[in-house]
C-alpha atoms as a PDB file:
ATOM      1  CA  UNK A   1      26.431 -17.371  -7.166  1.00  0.00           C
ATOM      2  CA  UNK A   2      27.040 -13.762  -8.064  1.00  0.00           C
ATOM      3  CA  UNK A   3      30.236 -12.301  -7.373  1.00  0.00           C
ATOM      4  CA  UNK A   4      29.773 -10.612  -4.140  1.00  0.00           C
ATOM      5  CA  UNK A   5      32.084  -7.559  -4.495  1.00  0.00           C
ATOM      6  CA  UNK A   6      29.725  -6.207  -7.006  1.00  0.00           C
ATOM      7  CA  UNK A   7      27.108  -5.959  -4.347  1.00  0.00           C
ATOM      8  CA  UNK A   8      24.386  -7.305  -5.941  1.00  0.00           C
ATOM      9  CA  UNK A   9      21.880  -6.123  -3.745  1.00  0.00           C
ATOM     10  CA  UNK A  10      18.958  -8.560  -5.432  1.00  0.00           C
ATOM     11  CA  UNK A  11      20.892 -11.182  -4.627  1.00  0.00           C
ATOM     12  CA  UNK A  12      22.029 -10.510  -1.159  1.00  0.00           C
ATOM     13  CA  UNK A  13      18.305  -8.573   0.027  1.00  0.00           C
ATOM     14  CA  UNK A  14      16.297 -10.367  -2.088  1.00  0.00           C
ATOM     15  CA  UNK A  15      12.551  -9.085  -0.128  1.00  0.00           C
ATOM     16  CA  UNK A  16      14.746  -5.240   0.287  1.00  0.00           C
ATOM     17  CA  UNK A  17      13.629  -4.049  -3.378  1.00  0.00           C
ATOM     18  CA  UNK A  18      10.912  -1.798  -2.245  1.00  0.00           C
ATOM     19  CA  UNK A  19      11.970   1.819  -2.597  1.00  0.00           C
ATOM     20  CA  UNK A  20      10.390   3.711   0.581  1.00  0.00           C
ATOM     21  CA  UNK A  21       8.711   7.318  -0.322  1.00  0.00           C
ATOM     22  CA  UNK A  22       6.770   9.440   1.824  1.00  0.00           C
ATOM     23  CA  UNK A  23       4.999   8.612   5.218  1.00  0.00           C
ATOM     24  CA  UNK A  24       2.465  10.317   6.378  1.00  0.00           C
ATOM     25  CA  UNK A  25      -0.044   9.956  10.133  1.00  0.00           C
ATOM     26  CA  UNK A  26      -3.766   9.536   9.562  1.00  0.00           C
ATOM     27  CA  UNK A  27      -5.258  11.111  12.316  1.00  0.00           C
ATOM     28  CA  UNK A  28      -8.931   9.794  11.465  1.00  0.00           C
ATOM     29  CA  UNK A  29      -8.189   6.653  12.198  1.00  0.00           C
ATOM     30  CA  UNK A  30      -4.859   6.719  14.073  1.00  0.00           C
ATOM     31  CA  UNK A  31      -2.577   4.899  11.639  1.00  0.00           C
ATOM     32  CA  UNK A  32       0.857   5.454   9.578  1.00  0.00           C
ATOM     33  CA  UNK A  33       0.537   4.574   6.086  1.00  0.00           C
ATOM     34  CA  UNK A  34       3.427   5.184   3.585  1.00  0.00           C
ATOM     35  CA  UNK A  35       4.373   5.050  -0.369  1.00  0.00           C
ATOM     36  CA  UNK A  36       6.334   2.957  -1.840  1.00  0.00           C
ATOM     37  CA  UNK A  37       7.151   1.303  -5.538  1.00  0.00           C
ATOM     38  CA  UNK A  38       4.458  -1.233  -4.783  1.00  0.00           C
ATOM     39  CA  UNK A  39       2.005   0.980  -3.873  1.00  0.00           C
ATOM     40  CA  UNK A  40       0.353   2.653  -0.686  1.00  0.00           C
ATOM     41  CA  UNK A  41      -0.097   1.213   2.560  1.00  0.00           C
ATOM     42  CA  UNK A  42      -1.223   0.975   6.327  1.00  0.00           C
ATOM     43  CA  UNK A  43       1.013  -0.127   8.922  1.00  0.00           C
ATOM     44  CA  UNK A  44      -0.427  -2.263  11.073  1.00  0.00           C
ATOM     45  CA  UNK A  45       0.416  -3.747  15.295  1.00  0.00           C
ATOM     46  CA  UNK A  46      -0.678  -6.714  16.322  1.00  0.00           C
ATOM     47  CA  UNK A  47      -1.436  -7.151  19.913  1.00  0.00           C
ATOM     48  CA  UNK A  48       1.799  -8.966  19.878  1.00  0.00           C
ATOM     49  CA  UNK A  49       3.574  -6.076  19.262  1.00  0.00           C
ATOM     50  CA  UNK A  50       4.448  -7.181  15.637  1.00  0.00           C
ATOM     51  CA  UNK A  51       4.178  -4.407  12.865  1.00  0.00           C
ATOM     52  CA  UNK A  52       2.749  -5.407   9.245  1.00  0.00           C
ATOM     53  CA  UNK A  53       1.694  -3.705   6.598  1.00  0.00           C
ATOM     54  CA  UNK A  54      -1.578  -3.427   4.586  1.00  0.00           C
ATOM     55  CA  UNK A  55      -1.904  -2.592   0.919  1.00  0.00           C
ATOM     56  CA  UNK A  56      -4.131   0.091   0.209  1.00  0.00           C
ATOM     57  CA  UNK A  57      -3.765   0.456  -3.500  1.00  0.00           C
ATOM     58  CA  UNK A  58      -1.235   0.543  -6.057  1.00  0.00           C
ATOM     59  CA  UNK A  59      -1.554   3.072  -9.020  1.00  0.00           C
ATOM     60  CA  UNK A  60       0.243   1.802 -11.423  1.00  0.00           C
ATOM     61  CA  UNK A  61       2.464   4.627 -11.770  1.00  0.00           C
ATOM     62  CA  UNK A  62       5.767   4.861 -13.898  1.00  0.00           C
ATOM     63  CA  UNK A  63       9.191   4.939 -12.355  1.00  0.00           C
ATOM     64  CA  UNK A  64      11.760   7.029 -13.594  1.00  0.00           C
ATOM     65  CA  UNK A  65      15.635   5.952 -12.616  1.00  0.00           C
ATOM     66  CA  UNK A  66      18.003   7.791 -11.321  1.00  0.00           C
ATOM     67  CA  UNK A  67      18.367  11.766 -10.500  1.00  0.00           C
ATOM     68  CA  UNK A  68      21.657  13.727  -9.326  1.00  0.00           C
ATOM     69  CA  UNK A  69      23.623  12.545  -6.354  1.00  0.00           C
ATOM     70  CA  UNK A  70      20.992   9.696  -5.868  1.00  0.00           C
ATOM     71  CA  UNK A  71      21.094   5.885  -6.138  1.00  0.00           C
ATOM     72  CA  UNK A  72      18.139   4.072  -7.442  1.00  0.00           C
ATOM     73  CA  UNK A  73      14.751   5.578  -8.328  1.00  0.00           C
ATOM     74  CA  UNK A  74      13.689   8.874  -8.234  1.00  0.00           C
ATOM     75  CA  UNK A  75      10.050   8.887  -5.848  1.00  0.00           C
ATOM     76  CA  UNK A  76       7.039   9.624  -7.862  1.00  0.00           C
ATOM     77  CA  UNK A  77       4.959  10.655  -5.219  1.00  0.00           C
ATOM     78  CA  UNK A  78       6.586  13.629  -3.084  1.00  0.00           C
ATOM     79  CA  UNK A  79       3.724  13.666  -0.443  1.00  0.00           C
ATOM     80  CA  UNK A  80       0.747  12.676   0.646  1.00  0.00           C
ATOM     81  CA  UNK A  81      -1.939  13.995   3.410  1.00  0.00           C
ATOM     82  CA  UNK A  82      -5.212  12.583   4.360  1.00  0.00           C
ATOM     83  CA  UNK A  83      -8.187  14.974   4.188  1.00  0.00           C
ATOM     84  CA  UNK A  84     -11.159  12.412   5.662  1.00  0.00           C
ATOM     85  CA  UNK A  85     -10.913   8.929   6.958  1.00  0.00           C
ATOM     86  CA  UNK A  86     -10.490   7.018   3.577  1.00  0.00           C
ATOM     87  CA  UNK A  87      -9.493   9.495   1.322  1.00  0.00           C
ATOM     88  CA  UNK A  88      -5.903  11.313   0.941  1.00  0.00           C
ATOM     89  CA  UNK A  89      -4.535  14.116  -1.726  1.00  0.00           C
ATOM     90  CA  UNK A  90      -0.788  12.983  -3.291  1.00  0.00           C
ATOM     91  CA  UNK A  91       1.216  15.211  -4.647  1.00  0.00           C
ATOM     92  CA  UNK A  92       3.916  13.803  -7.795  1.00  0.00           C
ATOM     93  CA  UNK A  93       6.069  16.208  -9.799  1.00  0.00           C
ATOM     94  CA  UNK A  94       3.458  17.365 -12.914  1.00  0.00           C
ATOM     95  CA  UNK A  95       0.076  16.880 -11.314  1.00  0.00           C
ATOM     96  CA  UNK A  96      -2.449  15.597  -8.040  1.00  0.00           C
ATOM     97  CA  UNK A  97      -4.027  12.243  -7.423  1.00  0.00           C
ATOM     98  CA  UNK A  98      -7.190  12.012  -5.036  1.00  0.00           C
ATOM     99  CA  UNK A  99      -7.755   8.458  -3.799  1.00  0.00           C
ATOM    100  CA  UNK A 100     -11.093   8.103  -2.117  1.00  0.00           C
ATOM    101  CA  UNK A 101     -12.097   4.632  -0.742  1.00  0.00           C
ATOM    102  CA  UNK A 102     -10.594   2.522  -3.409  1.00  0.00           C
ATOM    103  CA  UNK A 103     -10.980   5.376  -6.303  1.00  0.00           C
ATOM    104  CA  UNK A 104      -8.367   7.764  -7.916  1.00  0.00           C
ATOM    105  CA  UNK A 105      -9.273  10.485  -9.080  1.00  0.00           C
ATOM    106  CA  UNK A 106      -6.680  12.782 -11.432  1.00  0.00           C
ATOM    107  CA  UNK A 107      -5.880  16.305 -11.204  1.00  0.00           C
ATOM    108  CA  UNK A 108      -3.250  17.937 -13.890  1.00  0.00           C
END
């Protein structure tokens, strides 16, 4: 067992290691979906009230640690907005990524 008072967060929150980026509100087809280090997704309510969450794609794109006054990773992807029902522009630091129904498309 780690020793706890160096807060070793992967032991302690072992399913917490997904860094949260932007969120944005599809208004084509009435859902959140949000970036994270695994990739994009669709949240999801069950009739039960329960909230999941949907994996749209995942990129493959490199993190880069750390940046001033921050813990952790610094977000790739600063934004994201949907343009049509299946299809959203993302914004990262040095260029654009289109994703349109299971396809990115690169922009520099």
């Amino acid at each position: 067992m780690p020793n706890l008072l160096t807060y070793d967060y992967e032991y302690l929150f072992p399913d917490l290691l997904e860094y949260v980026g932007p969120v944005t509100y599809n208004a084509f087809d009435k859902h959140f979906y949000f970036y994270t280090s695994e990739g994009f997704f669709r949240l999801d309510k069950s009739l039960f009230g329960k909230y999941s969450k949907t994996l749209m794609i995942k990129p493959g794109l490199l993190w880069q640690s750390g940046q001033k006054a921050a813990i952790g990773y610094r977000m790739n992807v600063i934004d994201f907005q949907f343009v049509a029902k299946k299809s959203f522009l993302f914004l990262m630091e040095k260029r654009v990524g289109f994703y349109n129904n299971g396809i990115i498309t690169w922009f520099i």
